[in-house]
Protein backbone atom coordinates (compact mmCIF):
# COMPACT_ATOMS: atom_id res chain seq x y z
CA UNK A 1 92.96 114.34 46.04
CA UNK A 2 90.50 115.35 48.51
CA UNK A 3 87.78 117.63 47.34
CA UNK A 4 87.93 121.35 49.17
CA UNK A 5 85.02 122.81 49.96
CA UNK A 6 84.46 126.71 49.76
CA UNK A 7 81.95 129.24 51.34
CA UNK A 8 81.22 132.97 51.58
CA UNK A 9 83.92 134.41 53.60
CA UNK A 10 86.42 132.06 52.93
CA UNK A 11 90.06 133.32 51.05
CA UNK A 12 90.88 131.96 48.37
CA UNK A 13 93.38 132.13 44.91
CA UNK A 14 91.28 133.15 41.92
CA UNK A 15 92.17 132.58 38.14
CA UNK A 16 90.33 134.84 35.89
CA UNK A 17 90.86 134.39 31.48
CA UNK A 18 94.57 134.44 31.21
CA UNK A 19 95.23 136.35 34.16
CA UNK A 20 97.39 134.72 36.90
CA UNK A 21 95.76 133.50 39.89
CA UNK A 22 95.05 136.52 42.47
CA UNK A 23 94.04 136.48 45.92
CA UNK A 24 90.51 137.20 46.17
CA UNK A 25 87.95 136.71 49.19
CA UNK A 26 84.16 134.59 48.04
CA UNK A 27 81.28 136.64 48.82
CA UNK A 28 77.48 137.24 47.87
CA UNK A 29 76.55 138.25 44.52
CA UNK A 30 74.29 140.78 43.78
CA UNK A 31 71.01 139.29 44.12
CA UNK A 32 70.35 140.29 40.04
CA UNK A 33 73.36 138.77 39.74
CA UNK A 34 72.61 134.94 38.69
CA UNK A 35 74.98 132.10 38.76
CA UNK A 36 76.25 130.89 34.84
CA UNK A 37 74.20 127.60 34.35
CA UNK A 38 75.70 124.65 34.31
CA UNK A 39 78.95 125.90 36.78
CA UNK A 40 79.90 125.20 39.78
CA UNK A 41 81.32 128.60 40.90
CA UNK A 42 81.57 130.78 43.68
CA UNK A 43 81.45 134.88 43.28
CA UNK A 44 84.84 136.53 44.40
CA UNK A 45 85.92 139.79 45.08
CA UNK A 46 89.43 140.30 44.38
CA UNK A 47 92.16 142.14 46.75
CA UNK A 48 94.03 145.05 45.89
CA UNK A 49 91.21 145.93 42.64
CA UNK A 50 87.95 146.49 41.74
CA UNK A 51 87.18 143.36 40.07
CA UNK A 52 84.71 140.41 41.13
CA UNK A 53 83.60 138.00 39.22
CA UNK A 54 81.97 133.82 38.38
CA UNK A 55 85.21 132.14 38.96
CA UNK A 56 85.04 127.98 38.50
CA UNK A 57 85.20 126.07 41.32
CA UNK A 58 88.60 124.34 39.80
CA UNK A 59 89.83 127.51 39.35
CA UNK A 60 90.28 128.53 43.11
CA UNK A 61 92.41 127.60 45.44
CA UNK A 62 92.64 128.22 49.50
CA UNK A 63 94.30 131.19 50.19
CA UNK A 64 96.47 129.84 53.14
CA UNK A 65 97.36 126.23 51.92
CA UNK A 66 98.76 128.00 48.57
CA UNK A 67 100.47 131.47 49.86
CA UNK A 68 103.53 130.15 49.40
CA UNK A 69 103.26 128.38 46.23
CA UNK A 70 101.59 131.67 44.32
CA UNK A 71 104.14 134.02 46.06
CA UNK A 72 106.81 131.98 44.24
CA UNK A 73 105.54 132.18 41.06
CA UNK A 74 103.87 135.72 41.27
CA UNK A 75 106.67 138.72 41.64
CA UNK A 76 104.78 141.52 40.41
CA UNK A 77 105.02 144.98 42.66
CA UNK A 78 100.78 144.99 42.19
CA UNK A 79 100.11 141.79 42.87
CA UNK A 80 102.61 141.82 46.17
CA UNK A 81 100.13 145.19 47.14
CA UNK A 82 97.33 142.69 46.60
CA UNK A 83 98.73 140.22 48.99
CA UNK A 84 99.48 142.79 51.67
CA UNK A 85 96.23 143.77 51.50
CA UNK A 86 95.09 140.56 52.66
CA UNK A 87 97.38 140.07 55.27
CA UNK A 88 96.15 143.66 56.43
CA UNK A 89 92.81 142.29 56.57
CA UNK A 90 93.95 138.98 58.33
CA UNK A 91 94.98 141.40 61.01
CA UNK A 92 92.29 143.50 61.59
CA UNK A 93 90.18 140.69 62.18
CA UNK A 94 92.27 139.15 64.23
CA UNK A 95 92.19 142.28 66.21
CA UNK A 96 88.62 143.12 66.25
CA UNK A 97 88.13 139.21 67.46
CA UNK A 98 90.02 139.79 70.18
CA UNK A 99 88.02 143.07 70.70
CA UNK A 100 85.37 141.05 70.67
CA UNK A 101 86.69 138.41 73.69
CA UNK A 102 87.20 141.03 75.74
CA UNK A 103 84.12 143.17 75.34
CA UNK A 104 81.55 140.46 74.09
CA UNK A 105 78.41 139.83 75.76
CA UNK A 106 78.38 137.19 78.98
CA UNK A 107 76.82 134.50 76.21
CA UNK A 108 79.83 134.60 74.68
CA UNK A 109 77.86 135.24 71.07
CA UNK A 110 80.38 136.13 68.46
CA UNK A 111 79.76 139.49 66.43
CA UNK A 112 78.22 139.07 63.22
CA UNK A 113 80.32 139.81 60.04
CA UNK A 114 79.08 143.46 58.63
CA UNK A 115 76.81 143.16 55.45
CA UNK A 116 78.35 143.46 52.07
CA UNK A 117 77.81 146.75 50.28
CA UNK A 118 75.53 145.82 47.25
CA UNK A 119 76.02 148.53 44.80
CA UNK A 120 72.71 149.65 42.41
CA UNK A 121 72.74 150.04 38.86
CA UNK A 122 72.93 153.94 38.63
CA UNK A 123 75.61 154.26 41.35
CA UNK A 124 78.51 156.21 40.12
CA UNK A 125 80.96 154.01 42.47
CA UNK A 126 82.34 150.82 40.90
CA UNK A 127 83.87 149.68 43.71
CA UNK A 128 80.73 147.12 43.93
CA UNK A 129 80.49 144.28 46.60
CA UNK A 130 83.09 146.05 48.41
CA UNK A 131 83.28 145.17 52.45
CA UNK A 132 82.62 148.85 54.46
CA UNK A 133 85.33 147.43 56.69
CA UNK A 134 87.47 146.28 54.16
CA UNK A 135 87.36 150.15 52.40
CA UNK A 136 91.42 150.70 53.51
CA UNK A 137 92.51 147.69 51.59
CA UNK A 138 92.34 149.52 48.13
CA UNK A 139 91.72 153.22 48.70
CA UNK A 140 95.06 153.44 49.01
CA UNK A 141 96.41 151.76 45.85
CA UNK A 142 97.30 153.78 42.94
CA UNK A 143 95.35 152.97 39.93
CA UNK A 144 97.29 150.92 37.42
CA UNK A 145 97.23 151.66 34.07
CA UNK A 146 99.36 149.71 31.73
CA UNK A 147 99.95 146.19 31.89
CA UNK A 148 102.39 143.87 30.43
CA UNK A 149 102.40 140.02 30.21
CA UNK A 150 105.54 138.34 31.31
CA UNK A 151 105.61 134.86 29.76
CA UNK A 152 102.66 132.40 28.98
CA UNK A 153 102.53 129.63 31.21
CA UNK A 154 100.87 128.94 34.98
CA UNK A 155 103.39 130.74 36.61
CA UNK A 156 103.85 134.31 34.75
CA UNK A 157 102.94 137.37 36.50
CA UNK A 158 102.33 141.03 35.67
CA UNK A 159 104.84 143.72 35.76
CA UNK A 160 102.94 147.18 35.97
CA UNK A 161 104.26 150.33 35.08
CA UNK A 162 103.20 153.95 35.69
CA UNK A 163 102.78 155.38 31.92
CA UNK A 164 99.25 156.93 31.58
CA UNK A 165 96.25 155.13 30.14
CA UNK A 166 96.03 157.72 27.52
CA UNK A 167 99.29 157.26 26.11
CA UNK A 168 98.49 153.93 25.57
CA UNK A 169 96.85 153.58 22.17
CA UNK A 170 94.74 150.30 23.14
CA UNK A 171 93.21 152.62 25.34
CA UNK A 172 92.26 154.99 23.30
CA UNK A 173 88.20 155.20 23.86
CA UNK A 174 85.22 157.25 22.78
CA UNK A 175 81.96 158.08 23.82
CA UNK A 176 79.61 159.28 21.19
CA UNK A 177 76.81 161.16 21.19
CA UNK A 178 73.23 162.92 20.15
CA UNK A 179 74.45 165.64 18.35
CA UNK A 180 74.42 167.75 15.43
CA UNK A 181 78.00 168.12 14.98
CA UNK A 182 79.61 164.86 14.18
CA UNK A 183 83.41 164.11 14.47
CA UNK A 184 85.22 164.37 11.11
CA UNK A 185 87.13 160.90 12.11
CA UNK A 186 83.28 159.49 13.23
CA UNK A 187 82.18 160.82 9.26
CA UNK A 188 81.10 157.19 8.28
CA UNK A 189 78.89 156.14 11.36
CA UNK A 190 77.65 159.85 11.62
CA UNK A 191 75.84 159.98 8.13
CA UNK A 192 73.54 157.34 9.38
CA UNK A 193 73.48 158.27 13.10
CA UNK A 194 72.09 161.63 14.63
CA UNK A 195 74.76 162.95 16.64
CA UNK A 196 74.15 165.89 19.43
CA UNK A 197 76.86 167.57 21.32
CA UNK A 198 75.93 167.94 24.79
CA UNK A 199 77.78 170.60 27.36
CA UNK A 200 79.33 167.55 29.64
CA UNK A 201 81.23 166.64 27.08
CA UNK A 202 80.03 162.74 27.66
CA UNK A 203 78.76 161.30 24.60
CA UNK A 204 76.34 158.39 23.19
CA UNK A 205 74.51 157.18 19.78
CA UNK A 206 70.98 157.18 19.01
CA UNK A 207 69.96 155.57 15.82
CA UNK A 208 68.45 158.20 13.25
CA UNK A 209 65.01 158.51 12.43
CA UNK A 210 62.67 157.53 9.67
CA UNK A 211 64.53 159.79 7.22
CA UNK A 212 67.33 157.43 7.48
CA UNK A 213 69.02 156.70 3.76
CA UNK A 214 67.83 153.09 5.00
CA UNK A 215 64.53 153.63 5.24
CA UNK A 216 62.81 153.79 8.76
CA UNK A 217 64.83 152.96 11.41
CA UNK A 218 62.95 152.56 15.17
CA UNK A 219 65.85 153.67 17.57
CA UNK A 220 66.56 151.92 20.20
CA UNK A 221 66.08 152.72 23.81
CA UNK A 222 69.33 151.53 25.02
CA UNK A 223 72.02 153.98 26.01
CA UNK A 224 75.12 153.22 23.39
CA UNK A 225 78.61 153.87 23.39
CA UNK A 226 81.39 153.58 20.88
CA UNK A 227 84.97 152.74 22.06
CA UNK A 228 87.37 152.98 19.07
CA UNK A 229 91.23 154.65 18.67
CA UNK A 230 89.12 157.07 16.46
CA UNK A 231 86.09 159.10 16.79
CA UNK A 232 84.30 161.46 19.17
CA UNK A 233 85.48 162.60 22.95
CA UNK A 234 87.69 160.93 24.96
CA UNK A 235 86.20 158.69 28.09
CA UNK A 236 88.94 158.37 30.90
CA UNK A 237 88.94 154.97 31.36
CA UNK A 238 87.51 151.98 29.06
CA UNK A 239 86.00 150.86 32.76
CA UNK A 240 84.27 154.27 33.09
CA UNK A 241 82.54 153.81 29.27
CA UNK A 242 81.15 150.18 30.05
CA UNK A 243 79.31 151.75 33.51
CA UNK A 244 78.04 154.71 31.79
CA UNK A 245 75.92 153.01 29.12
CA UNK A 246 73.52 150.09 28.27
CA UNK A 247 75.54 148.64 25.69
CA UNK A 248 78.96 149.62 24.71
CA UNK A 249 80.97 148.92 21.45
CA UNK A 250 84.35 147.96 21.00
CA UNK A 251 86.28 148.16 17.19
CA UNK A 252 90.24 147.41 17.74
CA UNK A 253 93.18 146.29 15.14
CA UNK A 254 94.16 142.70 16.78
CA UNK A 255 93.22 140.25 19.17
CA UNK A 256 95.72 141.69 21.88
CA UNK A 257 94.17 144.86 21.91
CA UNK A 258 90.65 143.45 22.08
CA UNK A 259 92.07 141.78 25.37
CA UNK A 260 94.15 144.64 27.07
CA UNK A 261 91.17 146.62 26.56
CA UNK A 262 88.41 144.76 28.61
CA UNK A 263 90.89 142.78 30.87
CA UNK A 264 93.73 145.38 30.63
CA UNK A 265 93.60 148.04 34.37
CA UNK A 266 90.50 149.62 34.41
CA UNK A 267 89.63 147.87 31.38
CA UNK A 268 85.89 147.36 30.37
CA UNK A 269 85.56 144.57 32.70
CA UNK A 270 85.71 146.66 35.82
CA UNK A 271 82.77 148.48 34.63
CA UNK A 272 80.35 145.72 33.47
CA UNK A 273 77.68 145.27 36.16
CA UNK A 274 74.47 143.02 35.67
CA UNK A 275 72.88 143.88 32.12
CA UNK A 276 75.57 145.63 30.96
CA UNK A 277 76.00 145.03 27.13
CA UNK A 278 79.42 144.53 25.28
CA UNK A 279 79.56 144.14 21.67
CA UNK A 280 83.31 143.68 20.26
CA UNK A 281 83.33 144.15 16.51
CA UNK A 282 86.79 143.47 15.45
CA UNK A 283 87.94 140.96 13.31
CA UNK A 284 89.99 138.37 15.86
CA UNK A 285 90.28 135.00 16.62
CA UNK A 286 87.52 132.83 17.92
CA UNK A 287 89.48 131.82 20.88
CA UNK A 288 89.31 135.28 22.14
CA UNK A 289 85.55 136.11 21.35
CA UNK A 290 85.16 133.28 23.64
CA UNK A 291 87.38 134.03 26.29
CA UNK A 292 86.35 137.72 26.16
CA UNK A 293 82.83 136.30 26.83
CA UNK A 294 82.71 134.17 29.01
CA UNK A 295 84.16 137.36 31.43
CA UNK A 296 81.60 139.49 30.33
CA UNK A 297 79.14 137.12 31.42
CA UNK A 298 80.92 136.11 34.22
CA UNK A 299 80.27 139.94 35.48
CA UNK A 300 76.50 139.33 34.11
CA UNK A 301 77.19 141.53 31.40
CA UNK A 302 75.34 140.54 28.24
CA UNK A 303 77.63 140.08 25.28
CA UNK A 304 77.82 140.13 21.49
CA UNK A 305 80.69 139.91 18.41
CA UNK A 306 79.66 141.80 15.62
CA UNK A 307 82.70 142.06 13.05
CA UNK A 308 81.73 143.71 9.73
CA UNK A 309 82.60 143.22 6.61
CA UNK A 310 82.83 145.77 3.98
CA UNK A 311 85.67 148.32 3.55
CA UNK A 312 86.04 152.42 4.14
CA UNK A 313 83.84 153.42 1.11
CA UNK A 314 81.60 150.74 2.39
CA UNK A 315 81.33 152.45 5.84
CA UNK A 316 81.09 155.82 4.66
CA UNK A 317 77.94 154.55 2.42
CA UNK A 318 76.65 152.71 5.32
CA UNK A 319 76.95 149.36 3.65
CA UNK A 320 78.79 147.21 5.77
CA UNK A 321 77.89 144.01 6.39
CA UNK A 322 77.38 142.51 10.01
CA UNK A 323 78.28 139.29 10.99
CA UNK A 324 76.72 138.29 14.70
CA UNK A 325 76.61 135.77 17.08
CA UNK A 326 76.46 135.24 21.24
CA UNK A 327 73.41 137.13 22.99
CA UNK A 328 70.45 136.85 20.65
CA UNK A 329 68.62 139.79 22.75
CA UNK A 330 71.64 142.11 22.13
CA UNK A 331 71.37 141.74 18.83
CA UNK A 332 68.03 142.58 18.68
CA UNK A 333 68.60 145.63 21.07
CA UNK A 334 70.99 146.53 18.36
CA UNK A 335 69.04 146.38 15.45
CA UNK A 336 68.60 150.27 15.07
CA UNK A 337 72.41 150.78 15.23
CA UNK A 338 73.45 147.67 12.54
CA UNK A 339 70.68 149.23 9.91
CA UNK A 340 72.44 152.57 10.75
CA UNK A 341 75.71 151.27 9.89
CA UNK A 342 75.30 148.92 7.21
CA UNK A 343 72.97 147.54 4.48
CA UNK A 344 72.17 144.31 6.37
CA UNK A 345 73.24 141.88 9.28
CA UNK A 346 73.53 138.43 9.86
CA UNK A 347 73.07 136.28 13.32
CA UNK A 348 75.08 133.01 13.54
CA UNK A 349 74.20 131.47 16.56
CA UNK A 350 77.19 131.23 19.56
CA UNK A 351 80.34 133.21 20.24
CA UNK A 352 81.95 132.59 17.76
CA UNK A 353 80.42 132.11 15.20
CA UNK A 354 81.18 135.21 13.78
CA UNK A 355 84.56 135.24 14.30
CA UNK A 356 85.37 131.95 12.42
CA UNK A 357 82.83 133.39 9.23
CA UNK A 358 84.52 136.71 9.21
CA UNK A 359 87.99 135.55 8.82
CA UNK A 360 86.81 132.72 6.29
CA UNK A 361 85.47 135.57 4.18
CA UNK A 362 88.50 137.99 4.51
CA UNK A 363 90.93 134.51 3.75
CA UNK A 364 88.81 134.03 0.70
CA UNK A 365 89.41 138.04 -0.15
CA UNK A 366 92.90 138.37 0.64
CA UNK A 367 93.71 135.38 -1.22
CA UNK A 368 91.55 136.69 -4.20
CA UNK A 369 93.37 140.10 -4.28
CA UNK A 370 97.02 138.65 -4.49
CA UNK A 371 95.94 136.51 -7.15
CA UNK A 372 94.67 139.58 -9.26
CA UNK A 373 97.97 141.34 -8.71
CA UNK A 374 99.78 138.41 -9.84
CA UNK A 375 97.82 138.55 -12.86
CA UNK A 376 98.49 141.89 -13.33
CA UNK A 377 102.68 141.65 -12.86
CA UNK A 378 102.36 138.35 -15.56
CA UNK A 379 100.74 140.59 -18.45
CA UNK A 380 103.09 142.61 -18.07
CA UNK A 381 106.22 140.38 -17.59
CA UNK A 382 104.62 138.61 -20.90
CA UNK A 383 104.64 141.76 -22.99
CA UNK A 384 100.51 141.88 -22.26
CA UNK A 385 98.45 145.10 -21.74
CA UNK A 386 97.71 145.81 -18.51
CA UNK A 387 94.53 148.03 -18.96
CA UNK A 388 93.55 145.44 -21.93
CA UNK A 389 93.84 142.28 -18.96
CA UNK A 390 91.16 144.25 -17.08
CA UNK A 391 88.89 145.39 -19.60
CA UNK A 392 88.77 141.52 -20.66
CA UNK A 393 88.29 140.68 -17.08
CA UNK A 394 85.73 143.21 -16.20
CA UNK A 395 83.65 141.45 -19.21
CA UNK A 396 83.91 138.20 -18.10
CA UNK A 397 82.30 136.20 -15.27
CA UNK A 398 84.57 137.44 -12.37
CA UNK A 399 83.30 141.44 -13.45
CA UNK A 400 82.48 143.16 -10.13
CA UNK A 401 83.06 146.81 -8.87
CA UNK A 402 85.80 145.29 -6.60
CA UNK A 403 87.95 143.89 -9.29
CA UNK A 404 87.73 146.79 -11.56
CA UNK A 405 88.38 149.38 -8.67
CA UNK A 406 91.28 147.82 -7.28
CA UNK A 407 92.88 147.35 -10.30
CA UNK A 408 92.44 150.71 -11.54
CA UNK A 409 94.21 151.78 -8.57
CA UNK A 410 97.04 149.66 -9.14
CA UNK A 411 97.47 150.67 -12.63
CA UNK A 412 97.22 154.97 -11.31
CA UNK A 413 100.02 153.88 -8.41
CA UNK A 414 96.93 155.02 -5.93
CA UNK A 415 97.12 152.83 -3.19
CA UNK A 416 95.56 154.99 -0.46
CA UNK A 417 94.14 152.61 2.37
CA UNK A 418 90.25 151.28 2.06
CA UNK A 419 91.49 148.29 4.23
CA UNK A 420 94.98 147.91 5.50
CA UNK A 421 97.41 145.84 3.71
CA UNK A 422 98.31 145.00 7.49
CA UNK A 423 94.87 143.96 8.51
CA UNK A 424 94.34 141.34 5.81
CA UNK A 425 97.32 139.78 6.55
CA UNK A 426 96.37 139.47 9.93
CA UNK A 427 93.12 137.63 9.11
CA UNK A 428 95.04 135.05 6.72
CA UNK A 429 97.50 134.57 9.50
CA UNK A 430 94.34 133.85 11.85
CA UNK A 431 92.26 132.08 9.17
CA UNK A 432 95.48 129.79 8.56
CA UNK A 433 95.89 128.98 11.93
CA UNK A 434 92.13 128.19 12.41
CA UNK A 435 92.40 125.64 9.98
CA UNK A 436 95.38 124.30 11.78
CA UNK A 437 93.15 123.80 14.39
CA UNK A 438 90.56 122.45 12.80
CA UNK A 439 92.78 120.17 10.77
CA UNK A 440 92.04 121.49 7.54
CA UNK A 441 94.37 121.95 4.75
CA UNK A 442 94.33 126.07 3.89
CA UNK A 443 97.30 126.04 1.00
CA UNK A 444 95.99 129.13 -0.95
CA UNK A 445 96.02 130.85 2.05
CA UNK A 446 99.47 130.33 2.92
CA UNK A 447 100.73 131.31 0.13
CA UNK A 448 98.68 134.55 -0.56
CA UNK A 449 99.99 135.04 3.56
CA UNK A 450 103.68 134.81 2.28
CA UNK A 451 103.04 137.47 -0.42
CA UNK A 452 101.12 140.09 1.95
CA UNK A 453 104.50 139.26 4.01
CA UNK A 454 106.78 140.27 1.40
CA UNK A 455 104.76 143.16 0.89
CA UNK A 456 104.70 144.30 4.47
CA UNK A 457 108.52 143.61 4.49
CA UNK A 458 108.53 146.00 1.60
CA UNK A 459 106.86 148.80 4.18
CA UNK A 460 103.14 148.49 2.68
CA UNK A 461 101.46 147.55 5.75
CA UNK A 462 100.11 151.27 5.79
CA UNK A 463 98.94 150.79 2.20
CA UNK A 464 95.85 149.42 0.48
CA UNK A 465 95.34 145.77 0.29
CA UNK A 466 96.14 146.32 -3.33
CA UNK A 467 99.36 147.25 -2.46
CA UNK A 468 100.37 143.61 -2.10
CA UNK A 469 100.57 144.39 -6.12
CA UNK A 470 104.24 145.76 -5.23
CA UNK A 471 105.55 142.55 -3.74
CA UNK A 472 105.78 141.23 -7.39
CA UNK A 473 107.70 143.99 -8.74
CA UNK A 474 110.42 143.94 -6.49
């Protein structure tokens, strides 16, 4: 097959993460902007949105040999806007070179193209690297704001609907900040964070001072945002709280919502510019830190996973524990935030990393915690005291405040959530199929997974993990 070769100017078919491919146009990147080592790319700007990004060279496509193909296999009422918009464009420069044949000089000198518009850091606009002469080709576009996949393969497409962004829960986000009068649902971060209320309503975290419970804590001097379901005010977009601060942090339920809400419309990826920091802290699958970035950096964002281990009480005591790995320099520039939040913090090297250690250690725990409740239902099915198993337990080798707490919750019937029955099951599903992956035999893990099943099926999902107690009684 004969190699095609691309330049600035040229139209092309983009792919970007799992996103179909798009018709996009290959232009100049910001000049603080630099290209990902190693890659052959080429920086597009993509029709009919705001996005532009590092797209691989085997990833693109001419836009004219290919129309045909991607119109087949792309049906979506936004993406056919997207394509309109280019043949828009097609026609207006037809037009303006024809303008130009008429009324060019006597030389015969053809016009030269106009400059791109280079946005800076602190511009409010995100519509960055957009073509002043291209302005008509999105203006008019509504702004999407919920997107659903169809299908899985090359050839699915997007079908966009017109429910608000902030009915959607994955895109639910916060901005916190410096103020005195923390959020009730923000109560755990807030008792090691200073938090001022400020009359824009716009919020953002600065690390307390030397009288943290900690010890002394040196704040950082980044600008820091929180995006979570819960917490402070309400930004309008997730693409709007990426452009607003330095680094930005993300804390969602599943791996889907960790995607919809950076590639999701006007997701954080529209509003990572050079610099910008991400730092996703939930508890997903290593295939997704890595997708999620390798976009971030494709933008030349900056990015980091931080999942945390540790549980509610943990939180509100600020003693999580913080697993890390991808941008060694964001961790760093985090430091003043992870001593807020917990009572120490590990880095692990790449993307990750993290990821794969998190849901190792949340396998081992789930699988721990089923086990106990078995133990529990057999003392009892036995004719054994309950309360008289735990006493012996908590005097033996496996005595910790974990054993001892959950159990004394089973035996009062509490099982009001420290960490979601439906969370852990999750992270045995994911650690089960990591192992799948890695060919590695995870048979305690399966079967603990079976038992948080039952217990979901048994409507515990809302519950405490000790709730999985209940799938043995019934």
């Amino acid at each position: 097959m004969a190699t095609v070769h691309l330049r600035i100017g040229d139209l092309v078919w983009g792919k970007l993460g799992r996103y179909p491919p798009w018709p996009g146009k290959i232009v100049s990147p910001p000049k603080d902007l630099k290209k990902p080592r190693g890659k052959k790319c080429h920086f597009v700007k993509f029709f009919g949105t705001e996005d532009h990004a590092w797209i691989k060279v085997e990833q693109l496509k001419p836009y004219h040999a290919h129309k045909e193909e991607m119109i087949k296999i792309n049906k979506g009422k936004r993406f056919q806007q997207a394509v309109d918009a280019v043949e828009d464009f097609l026609k207006k420069a037809k037009g303006k070179e024809q303008n130009s044949d008429g009324k060019g000089d006597s030389k015969g000198k053809k016009t030269p193209n106009k400059p791109l518009k280079i946005l800076e850091e602190d511009d409010e606009d995100l519509s960055a690297l957009k073509d002043p002469s291209e302005k008509d080709l999105t203006d008019s576009d509504p702004e999407p704001s919920t997107i659903e996949r169809l299908g899985a393969g090359p050839g699915s497409g997007f079908k966009w609907e017109s429910s608000p962004v902030k009915d959607d829960p994955h895109f639910h986000h916060f901005l916190l900040s410096q103020s005195e009068k923390p959020a009730s649902s923000m109560e755990p971060i807030s008792k090691r964070l200073k938090i001022i209320e400020e009359d824009t309503g716009s919020t953002s975290i600065q690390a307390a001072d030397s009288t943290a419970i900690n010890g002394s804590i040196t704040p950082t001097d980044k600008s820091v945002t929180c995006s979570s379901r819960k917490g402070a005010r309400l930004g309008r977009t997730p693409a709007e709280v990426a452009s607003m601060c330095d680094i930005t942090f993300s804390c969602v339920s599943d791996p889907k919502a960790a995607r919809d809400l950076v590639l999701g419309p006007s997701g954080v990826l529209q509003g990572i510019r050079p610099g910008k920091c991400y730092v996703e802290m939930s508890t997903v699958d290593p295939e997704t830190i890595t997708e999620l970035s390798q976009v971030i950096t494709s933008r030349g964002g900056r990015f980091l996973e931080a999942p945390v281990a540790g549980s509610q009480q943990l939180s509100n005591d600020g003693m999580l524990v913080i697993l890390a790995a991808g941008d060694r320099t964001v961790y760093e520039d985090c430091s003043s935030c992870f001593q807020a939040m917990g009572k120490t913090s590990f880095f692990l090297g790449e993307a990750g990393n993290a990821a794969r250690m998190m849901l190792i250690l949340n396998m081992v725990q789930g699988s721990f915690m089923a086990t106990i409740a078995e133990g529990l239902t057999l003392a009892q099915a036995t004719g054994q005291s309950q309360q008289t198993f735990l006493d012996i337990l908590c005097q033996g080798q496996m005595a910790s405040t974990f054993v001892d707490q959950k159990c004394q919750n089973i035996l009062q019937g509490n099982f009001k959530p420290d960490y979601y029955l439906k969370h852990i099951q999750k992270d045995l599903r994911l650690a089960i199929s990591m192992g799948d992956m890695a060919n590695h035999p995870t048979p305690m893990a399966a079967a603990a997974n079976e038992v948080y099943k039952r217990a979901k099926a048994l409507d515990q999902s809302d519950n405490d993990i000790s709730a999985v107690y209940r799938a043995y009684i019934h």
